[in-house]
C-alpha atoms as a PDB file:
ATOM      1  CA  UNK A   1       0.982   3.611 -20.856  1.00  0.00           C
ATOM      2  CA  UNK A   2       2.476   0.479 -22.854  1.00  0.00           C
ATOM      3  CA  UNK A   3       0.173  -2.192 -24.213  1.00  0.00           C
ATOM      4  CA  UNK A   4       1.317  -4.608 -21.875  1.00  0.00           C
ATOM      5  CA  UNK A   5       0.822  -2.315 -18.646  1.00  0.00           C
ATOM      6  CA  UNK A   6      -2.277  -1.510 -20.195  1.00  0.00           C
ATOM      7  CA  UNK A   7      -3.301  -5.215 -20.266  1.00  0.00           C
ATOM      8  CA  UNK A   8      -2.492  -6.075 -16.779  1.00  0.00           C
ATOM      9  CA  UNK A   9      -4.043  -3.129 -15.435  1.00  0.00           C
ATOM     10  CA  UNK A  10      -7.420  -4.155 -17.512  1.00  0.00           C
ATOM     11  CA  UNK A  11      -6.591  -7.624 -15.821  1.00  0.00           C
ATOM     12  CA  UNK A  12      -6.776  -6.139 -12.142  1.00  0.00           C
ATOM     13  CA  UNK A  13      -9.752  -4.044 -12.439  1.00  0.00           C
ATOM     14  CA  UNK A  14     -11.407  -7.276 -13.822  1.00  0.00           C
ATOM     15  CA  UNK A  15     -10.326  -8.981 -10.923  1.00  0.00           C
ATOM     16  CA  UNK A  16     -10.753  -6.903  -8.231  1.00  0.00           C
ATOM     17  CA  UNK A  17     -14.252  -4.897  -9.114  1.00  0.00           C
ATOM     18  CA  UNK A  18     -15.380  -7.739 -11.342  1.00  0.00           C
ATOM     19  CA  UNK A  19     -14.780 -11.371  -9.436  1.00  0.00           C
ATOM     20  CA  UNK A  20     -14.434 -10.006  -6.163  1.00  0.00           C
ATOM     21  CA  UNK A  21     -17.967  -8.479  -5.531  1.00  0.00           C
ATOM     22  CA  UNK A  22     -19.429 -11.079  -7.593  1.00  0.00           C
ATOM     23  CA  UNK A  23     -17.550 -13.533  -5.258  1.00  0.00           C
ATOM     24  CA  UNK A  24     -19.052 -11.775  -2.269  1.00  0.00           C
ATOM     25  CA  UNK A  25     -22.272 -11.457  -3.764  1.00  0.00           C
ATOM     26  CA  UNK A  26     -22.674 -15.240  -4.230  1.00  0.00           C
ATOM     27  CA  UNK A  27     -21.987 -15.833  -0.573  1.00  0.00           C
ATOM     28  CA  UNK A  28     -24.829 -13.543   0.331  1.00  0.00           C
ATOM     29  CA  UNK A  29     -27.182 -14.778  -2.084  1.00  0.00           C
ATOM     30  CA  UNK A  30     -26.341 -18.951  -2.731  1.00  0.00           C
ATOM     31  CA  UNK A  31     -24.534 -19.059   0.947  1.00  0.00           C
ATOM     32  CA  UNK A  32     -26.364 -17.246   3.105  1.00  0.00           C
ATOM     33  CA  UNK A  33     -22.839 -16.126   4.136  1.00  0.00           C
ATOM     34  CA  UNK A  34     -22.391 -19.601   5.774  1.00  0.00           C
ATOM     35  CA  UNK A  35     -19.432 -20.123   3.523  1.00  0.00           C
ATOM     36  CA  UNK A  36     -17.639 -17.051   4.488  1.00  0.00           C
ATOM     37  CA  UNK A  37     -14.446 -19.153   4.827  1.00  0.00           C
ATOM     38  CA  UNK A  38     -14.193 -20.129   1.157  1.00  0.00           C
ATOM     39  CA  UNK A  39     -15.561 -16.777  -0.068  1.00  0.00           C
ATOM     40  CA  UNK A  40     -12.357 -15.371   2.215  1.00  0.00           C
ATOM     41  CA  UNK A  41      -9.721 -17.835   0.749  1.00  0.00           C
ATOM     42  CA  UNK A  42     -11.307 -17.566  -2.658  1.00  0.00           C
ATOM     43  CA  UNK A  43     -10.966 -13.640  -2.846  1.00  0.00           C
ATOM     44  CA  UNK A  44      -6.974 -13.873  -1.029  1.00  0.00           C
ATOM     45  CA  UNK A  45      -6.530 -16.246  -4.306  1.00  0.00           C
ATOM     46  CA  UNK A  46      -8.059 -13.466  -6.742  1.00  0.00           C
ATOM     47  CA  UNK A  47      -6.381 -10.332  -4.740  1.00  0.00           C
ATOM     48  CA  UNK A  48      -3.003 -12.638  -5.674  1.00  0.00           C
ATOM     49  CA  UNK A  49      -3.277 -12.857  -9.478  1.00  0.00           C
ATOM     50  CA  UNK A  50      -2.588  -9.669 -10.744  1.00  0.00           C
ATOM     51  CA  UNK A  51       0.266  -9.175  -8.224  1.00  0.00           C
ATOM     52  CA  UNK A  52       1.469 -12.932  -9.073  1.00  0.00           C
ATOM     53  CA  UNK A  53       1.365 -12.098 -12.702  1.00  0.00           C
ATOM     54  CA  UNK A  54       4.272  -9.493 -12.278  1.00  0.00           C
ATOM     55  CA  UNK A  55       6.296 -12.672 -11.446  1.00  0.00           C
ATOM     56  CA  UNK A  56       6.837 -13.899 -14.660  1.00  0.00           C
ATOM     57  CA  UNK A  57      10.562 -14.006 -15.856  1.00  0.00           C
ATOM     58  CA  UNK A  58      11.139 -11.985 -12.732  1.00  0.00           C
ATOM     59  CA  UNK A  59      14.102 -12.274 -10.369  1.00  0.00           C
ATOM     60  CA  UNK A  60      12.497 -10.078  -7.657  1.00  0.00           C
ATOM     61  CA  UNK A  61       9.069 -12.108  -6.784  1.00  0.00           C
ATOM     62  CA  UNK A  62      10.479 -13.739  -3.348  1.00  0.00           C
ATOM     63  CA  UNK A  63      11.625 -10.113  -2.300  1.00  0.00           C
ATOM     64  CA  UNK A  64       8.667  -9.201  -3.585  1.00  0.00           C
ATOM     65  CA  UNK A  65       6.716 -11.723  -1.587  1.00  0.00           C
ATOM     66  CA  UNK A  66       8.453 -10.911   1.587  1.00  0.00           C
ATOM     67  CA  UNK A  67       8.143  -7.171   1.516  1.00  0.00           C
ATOM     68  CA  UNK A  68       4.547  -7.771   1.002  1.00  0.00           C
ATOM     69  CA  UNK A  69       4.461 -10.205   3.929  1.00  0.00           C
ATOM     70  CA  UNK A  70       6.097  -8.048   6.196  1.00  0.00           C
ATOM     71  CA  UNK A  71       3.528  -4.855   5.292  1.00  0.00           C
ATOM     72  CA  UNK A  72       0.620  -6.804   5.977  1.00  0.00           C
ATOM     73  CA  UNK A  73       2.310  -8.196   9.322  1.00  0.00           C
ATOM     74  CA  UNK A  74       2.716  -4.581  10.043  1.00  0.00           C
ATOM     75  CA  UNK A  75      -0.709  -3.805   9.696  1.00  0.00           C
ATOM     76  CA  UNK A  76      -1.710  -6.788  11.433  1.00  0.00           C
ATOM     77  CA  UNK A  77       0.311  -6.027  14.256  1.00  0.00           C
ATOM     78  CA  UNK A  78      -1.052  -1.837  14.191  1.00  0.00           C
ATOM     79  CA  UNK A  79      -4.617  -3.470  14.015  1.00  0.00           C
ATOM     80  CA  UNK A  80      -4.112  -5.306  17.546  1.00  0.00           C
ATOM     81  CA  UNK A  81      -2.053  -3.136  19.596  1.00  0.00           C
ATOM     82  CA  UNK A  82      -4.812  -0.493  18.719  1.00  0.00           C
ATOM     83  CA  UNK A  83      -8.500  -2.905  19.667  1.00  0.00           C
ATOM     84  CA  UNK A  84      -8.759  -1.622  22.657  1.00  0.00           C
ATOM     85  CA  UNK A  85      -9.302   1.682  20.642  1.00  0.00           C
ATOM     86  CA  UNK A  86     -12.344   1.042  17.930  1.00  0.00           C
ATOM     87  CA  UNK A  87     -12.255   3.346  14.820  1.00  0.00           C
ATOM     88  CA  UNK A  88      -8.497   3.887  15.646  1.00  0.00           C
ATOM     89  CA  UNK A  89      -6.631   1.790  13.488  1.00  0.00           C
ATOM     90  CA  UNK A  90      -3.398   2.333  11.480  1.00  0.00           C
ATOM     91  CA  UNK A  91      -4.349  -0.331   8.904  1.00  0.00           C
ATOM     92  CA  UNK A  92      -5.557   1.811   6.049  1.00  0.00           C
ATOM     93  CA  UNK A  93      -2.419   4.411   6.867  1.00  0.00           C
ATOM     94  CA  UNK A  94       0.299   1.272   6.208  1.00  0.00           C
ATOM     95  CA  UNK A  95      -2.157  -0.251   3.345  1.00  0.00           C
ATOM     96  CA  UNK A  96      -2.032   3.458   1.614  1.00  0.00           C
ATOM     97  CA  UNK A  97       1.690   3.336   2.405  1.00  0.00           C
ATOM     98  CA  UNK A  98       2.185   0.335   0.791  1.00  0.00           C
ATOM     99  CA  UNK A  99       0.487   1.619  -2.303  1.00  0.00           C
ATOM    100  CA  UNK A 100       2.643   4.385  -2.507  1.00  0.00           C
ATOM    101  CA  UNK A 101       5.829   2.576  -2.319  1.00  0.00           C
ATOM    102  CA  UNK A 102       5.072  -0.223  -4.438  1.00  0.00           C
ATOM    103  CA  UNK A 103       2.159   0.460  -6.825  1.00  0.00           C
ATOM    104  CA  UNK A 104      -1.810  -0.313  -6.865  1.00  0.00           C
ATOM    105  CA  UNK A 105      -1.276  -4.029  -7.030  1.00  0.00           C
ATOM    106  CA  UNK A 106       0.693  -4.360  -3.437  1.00  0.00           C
ATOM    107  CA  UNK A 107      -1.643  -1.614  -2.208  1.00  0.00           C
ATOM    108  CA  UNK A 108      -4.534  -4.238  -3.057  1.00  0.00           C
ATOM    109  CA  UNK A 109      -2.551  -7.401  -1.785  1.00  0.00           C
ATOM    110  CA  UNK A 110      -1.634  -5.929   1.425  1.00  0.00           C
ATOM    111  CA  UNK A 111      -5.271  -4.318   2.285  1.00  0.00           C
ATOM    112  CA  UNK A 112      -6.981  -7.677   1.623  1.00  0.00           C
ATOM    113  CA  UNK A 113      -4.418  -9.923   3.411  1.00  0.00           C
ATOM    114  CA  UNK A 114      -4.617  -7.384   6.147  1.00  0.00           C
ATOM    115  CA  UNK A 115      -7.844  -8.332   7.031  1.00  0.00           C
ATOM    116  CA  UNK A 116      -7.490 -11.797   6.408  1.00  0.00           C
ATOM    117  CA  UNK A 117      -4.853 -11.987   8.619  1.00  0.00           C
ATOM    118  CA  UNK A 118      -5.861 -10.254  11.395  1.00  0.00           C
ATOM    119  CA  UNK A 119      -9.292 -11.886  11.701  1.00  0.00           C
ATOM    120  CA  UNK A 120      -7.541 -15.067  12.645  1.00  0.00           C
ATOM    121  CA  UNK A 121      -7.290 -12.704  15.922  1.00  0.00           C
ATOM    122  CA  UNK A 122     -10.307 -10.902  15.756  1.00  0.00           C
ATOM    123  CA  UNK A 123     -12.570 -13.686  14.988  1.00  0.00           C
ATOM    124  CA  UNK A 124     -13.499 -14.593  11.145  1.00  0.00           C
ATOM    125  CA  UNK A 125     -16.766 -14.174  10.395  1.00  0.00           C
ATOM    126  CA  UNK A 126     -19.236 -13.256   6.522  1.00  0.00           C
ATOM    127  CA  UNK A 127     -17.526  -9.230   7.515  1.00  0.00           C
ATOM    128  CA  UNK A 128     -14.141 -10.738   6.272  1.00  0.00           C
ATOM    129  CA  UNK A 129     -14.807 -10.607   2.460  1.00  0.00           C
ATOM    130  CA  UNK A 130     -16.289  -7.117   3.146  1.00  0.00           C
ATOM    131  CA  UNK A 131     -12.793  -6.047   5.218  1.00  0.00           C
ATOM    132  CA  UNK A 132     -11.077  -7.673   2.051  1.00  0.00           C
ATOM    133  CA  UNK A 133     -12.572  -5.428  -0.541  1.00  0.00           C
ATOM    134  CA  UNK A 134     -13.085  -2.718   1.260  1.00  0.00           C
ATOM    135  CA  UNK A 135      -8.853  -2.157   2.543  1.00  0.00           C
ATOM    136  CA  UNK A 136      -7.624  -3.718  -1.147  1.00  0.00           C
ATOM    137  CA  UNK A 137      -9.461  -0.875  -2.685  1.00  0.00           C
ATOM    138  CA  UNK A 138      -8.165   1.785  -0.714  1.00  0.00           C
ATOM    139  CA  UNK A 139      -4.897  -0.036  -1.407  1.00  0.00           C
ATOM    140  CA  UNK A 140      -5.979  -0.273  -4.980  1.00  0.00           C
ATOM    141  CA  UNK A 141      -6.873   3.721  -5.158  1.00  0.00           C
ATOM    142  CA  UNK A 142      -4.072   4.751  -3.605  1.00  0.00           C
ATOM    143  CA  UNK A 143      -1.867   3.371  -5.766  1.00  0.00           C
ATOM    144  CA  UNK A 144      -3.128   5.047  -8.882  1.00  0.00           C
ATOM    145  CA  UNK A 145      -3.588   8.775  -7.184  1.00  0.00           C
ATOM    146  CA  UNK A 146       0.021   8.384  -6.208  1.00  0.00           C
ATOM    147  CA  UNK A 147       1.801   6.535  -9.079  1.00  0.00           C
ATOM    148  CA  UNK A 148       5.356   6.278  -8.813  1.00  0.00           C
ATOM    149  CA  UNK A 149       5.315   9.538  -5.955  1.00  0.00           C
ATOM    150  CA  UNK A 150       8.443   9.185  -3.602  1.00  0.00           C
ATOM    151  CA  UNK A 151       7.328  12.239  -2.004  1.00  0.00           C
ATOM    152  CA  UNK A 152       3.461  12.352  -2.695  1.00  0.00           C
ATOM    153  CA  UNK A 153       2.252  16.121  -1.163  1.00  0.00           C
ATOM    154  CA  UNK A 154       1.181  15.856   2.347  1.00  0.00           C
ATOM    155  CA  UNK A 155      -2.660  17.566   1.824  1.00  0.00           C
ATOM    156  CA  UNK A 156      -3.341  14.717  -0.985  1.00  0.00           C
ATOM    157  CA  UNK A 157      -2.357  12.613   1.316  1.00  0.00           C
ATOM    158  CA  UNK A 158      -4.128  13.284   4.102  1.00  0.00           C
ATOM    159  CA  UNK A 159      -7.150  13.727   2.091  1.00  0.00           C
ATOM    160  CA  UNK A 160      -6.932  10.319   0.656  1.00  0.00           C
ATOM    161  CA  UNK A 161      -6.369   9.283   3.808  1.00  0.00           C
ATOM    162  CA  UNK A 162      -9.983  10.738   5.369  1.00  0.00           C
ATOM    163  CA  UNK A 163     -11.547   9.105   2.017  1.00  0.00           C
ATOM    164  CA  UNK A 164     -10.438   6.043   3.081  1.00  0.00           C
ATOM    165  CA  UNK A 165     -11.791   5.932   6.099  1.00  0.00           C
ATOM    166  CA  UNK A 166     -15.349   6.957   4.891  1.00  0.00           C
ATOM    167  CA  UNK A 167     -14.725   4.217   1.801  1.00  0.00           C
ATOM    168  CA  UNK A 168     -14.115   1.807   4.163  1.00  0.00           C
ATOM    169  CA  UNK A 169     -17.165   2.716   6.758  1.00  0.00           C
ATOM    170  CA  UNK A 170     -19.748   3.173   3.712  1.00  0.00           C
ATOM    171  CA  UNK A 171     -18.592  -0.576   2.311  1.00  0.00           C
ATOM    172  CA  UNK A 172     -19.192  -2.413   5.958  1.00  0.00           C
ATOM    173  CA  UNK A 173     -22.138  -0.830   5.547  1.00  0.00           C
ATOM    174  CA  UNK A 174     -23.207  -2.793   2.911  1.00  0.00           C
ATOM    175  CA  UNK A 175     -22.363  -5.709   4.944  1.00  0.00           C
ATOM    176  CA  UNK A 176     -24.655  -4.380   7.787  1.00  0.00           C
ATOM    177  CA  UNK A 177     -27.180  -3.834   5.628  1.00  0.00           C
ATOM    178  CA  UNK A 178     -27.258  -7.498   4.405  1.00  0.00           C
ATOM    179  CA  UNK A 179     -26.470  -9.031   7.616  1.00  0.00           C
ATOM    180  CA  UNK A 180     -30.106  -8.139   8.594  1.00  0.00           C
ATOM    181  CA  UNK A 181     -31.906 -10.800   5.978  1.00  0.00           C
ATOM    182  CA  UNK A 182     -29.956 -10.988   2.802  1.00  0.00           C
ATOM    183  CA  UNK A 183     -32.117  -7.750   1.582  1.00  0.00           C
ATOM    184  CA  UNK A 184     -30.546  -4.583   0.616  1.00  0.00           C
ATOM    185  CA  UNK A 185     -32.954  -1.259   0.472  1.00  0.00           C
ATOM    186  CA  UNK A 186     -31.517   2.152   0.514  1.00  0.00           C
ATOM    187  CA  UNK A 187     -33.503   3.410   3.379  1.00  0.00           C
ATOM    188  CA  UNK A 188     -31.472   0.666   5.087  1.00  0.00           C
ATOM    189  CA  UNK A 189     -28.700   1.818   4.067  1.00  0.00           C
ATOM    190  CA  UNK A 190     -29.048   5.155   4.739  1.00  0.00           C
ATOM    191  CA  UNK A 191     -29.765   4.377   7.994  1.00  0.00           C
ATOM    192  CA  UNK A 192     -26.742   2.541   8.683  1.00  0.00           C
ATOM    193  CA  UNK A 193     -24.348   5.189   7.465  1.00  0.00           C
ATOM    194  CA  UNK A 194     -26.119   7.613   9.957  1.00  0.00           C
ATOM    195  CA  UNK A 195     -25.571   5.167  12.688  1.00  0.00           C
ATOM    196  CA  UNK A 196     -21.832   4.402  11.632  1.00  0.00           C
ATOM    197  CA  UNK A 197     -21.148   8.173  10.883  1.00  0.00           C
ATOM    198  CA  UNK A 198     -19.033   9.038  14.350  1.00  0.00           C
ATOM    199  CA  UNK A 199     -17.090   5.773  13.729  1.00  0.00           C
ATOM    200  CA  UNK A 200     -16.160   7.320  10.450  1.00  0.00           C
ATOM    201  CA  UNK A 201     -15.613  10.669  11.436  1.00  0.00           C
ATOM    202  CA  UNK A 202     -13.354   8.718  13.791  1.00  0.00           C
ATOM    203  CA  UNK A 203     -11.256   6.554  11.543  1.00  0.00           C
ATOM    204  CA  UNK A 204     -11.093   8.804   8.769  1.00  0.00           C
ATOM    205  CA  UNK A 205      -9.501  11.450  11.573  1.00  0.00           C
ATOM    206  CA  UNK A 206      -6.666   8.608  12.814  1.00  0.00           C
ATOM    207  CA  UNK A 207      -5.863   7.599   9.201  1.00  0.00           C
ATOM    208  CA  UNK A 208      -5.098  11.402   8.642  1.00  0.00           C
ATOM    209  CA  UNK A 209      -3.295  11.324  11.902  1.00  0.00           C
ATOM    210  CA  UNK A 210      -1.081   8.085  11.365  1.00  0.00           C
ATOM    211  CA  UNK A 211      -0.525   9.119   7.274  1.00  0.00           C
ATOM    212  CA  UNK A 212       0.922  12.436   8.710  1.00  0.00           C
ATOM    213  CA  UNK A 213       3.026  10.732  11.302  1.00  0.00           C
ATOM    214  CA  UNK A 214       4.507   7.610   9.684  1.00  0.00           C
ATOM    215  CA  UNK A 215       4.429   8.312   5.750  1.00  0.00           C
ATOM    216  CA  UNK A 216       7.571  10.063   5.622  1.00  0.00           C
ATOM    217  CA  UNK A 217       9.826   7.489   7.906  1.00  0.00           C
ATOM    218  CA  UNK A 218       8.416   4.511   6.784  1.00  0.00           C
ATOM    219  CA  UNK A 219       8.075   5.707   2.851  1.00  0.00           C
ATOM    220  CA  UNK A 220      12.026   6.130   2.724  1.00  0.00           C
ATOM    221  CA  UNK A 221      12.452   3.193   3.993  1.00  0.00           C
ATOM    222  CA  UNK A 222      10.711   1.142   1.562  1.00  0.00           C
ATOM    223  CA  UNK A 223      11.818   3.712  -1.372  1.00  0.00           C
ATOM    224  CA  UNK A 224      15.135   2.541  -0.140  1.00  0.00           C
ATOM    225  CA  UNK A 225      14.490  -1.276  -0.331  1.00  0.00           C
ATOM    226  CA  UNK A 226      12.734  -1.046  -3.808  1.00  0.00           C
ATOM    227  CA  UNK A 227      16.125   0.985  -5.006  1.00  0.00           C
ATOM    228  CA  UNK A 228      18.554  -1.486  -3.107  1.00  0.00           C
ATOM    229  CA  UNK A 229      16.678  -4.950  -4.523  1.00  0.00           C
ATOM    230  CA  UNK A 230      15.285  -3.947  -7.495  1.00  0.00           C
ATOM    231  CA  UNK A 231      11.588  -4.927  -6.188  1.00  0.00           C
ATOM    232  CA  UNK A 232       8.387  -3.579  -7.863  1.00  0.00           C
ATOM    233  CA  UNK A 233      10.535  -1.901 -10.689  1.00  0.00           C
ATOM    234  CA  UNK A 234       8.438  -3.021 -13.427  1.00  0.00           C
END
């Protein structure tokens, strides 16, 4: 790894495991998560830096931008046609996807926007930032297991894909945790994973399910649009 890749990676971690939960955890404690609007918009403007960053003296960044935009629209779109089914969602499957295709950055970007975006439907509310972090770090992950993978091998995949699903369900947990009075104990928490465990079981089982189905058709396709535009090349 270069210097400068080195840098910007350094960058990212600092700005998505760093600001981000700090960002959250300053709602919680100075908000009272009464500000969960700002803490939202506040943590789409982090999630954007390190991907904005790749910008510079680039002639890509609107493809880039768009490609981005239309993942997350995806995943929007997979998150509503699926409510009436909870715990069946293909958001983490196109967020992972994403990741693949175009690197831990995007994988980030798309997970957080994701959730962003589709709360506008769903109903915004202090579980946002936690939907934020929780999908831009699968996103995040994802991208570094399978760096620069056109074909990444099928069990990873599918294994990532059933951590994903319990990374996401153990981070809302948090949120449940807090959204009782601020206070966060372990036997809480505990208690809240044990509650949550068949929705996990559940989502972990259709992320493994929609990886296996749509990674291959949808990966060429965006292998073929990085090769054809000469997007997320860096």
């Amino acid at each position: 790894m270069t210097y400068v890749k080195r840098k910007k990676l350094i960058f990212s971690v600092l700005m998505y495991f760093v600001a981000i939960p700090l960002t959250i955890l300053l709602g919680v404690v100075l908000f009272n998560d009464r500000q969960y609007s700002i803490i939202s918009i506040i943590i789409a403007g982090l999630a954007c830096l390190p991907f904005f960053i790749r910008f510079e003296k680039s002639n890509a960044s609107s493809r880039e931008i768009i490609v981005i935009a239309t993942m997350t629209a995806l995943a929007v779109v997979g998150r509503i046609v699926f409510m009436a089914l909870p715990g069946f969602k293909p958001v983490t499957a196109i967020v992972i996807i994403t990741a693949i295709a175009f690197g831990k950055d995007a994988g980030f970007l798309t997970g957080s926007m994701s959730a962003l975006v589709s709360n506008i439907y769903y109903g915004q509310g202090p579980w946002t930032p936690f939907q934020m972090l929780a999908w831009g770090f699968i996103g995040f992950l994802a991208g570094m297991i399978f760096y620069k993978k056109e074909k990444p091998n099928m069990i990873l995949l599918i294994v990532v894909g059933i951590i994903g699903g319990v990374i996401f369900s153990l981070m809302m947990d948090v949120w449940t945790v807090l959204a009782l009075d601020g206070a966060f104990t372990m036997s809480r928490y505990l208690i809240a994973i044990s509650t949550s465990t068949p929705f996990m079981v559940l989502y972990s089982a259709s992320n493994a399910a929609f990886l296996a189905l749509f990674t291959k058709p949808i990966l060429e396709k965006l292998n073929r649009i990085k090769v054809k535009y000469k997007v997320f090349t860096a």
